[in-house]
C-alpha atoms as a PDB file:
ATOM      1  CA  UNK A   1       6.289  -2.789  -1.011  1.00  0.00           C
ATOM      2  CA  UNK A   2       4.874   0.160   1.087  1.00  0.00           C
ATOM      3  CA  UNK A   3       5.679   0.813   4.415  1.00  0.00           C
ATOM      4  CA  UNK A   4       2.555   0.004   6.874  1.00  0.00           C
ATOM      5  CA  UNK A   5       0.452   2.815   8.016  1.00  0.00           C
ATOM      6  CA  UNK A   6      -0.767   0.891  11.517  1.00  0.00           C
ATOM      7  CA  UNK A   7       1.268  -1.786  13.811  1.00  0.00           C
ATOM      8  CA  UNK A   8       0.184  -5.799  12.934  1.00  0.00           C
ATOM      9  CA  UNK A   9      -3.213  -6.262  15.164  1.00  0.00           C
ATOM     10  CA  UNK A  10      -4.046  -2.681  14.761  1.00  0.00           C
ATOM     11  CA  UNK A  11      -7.483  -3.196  13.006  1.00  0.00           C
ATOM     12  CA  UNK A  12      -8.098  -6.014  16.261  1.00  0.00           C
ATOM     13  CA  UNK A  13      -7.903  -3.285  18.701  1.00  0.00           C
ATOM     14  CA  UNK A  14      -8.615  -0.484  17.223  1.00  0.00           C
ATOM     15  CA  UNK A  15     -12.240  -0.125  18.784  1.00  0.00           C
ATOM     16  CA  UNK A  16     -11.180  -0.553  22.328  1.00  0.00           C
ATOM     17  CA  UNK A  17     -12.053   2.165  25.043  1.00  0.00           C
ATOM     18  CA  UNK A  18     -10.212   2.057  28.259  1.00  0.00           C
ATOM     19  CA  UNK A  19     -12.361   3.298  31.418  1.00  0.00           C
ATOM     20  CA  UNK A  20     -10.822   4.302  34.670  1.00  0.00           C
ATOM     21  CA  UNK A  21     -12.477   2.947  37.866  1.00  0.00           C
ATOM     22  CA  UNK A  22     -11.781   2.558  41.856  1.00  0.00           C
ATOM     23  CA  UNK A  23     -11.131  -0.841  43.594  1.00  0.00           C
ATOM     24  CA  UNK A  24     -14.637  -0.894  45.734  1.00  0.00           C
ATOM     25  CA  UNK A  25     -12.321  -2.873  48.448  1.00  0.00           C
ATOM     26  CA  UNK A  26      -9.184   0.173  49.117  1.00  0.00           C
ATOM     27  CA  UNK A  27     -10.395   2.776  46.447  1.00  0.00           C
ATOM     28  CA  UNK A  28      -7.251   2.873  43.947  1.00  0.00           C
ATOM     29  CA  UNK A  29      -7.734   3.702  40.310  1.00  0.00           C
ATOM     30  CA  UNK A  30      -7.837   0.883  38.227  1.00  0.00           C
ATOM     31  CA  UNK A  31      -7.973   0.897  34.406  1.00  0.00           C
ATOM     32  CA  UNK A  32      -9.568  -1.437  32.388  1.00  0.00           C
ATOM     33  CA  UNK A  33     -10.382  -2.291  28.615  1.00  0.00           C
ATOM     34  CA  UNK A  34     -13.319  -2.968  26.783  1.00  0.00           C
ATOM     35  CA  UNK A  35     -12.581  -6.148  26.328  1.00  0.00           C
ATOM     36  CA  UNK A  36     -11.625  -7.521  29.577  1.00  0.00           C
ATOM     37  CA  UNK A  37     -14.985  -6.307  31.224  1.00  0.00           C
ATOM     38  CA  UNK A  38     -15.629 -10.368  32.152  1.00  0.00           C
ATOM     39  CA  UNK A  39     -11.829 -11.379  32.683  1.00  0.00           C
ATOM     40  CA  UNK A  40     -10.976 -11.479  36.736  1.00  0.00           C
ATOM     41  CA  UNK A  41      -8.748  -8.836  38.084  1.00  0.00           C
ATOM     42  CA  UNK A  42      -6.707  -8.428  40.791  1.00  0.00           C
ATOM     43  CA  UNK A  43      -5.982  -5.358  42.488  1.00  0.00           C
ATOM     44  CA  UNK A  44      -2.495  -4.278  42.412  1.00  0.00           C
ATOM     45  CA  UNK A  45      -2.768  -2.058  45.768  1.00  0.00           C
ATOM     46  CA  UNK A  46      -4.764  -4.202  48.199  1.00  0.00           C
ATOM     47  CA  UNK A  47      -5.506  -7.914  46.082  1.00  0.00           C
ATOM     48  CA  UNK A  48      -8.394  -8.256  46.574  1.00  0.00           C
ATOM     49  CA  UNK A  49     -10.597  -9.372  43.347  1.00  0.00           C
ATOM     50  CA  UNK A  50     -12.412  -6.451  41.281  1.00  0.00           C
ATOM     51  CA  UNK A  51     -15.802  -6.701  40.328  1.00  0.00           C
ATOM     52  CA  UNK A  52     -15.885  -4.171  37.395  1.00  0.00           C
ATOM     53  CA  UNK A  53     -19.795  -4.607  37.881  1.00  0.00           C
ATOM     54  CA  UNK A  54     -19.165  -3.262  40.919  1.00  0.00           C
ATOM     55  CA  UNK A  55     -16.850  -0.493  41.008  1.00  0.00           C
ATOM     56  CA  UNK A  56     -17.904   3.106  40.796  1.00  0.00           C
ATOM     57  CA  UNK A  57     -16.934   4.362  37.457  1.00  0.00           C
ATOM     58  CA  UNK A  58     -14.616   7.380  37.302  1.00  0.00           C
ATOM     59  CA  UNK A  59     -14.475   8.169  33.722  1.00  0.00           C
ATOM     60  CA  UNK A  60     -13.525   7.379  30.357  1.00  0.00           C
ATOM     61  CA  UNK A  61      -9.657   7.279  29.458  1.00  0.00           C
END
């Protein structure tokens, strides 16, 4: 049997982009995956809920 060229899941995730963004409430970078675009956060700094409609993008990961 030949050794697997990927992890198990790999071809689930595999298209994923993670984005970089700031908190709109204390301004700390937050990162975030395609897929959890309409999942609630929490910021880790301040708590406060992140709208990731809202937040000023800072770039692509």
């Amino acid at each position: 049997m030949p050794t697997p060229q990927h992890c198990p899941g790999y071809q689930e995730f595999k298209h994923l982009e993670s984005f970089m963004c700031k908190c709109p409430s204390c301004g700390k970078k937050v990162e975030i995956f395609s897929d959890e675009f309409n999942k609630k956060h929490k910021c880790n700094s301040c708590g406060k809920d992140i709208d990731f409609t809202q937040c000023t993008l800072e770039g692509k990961a």
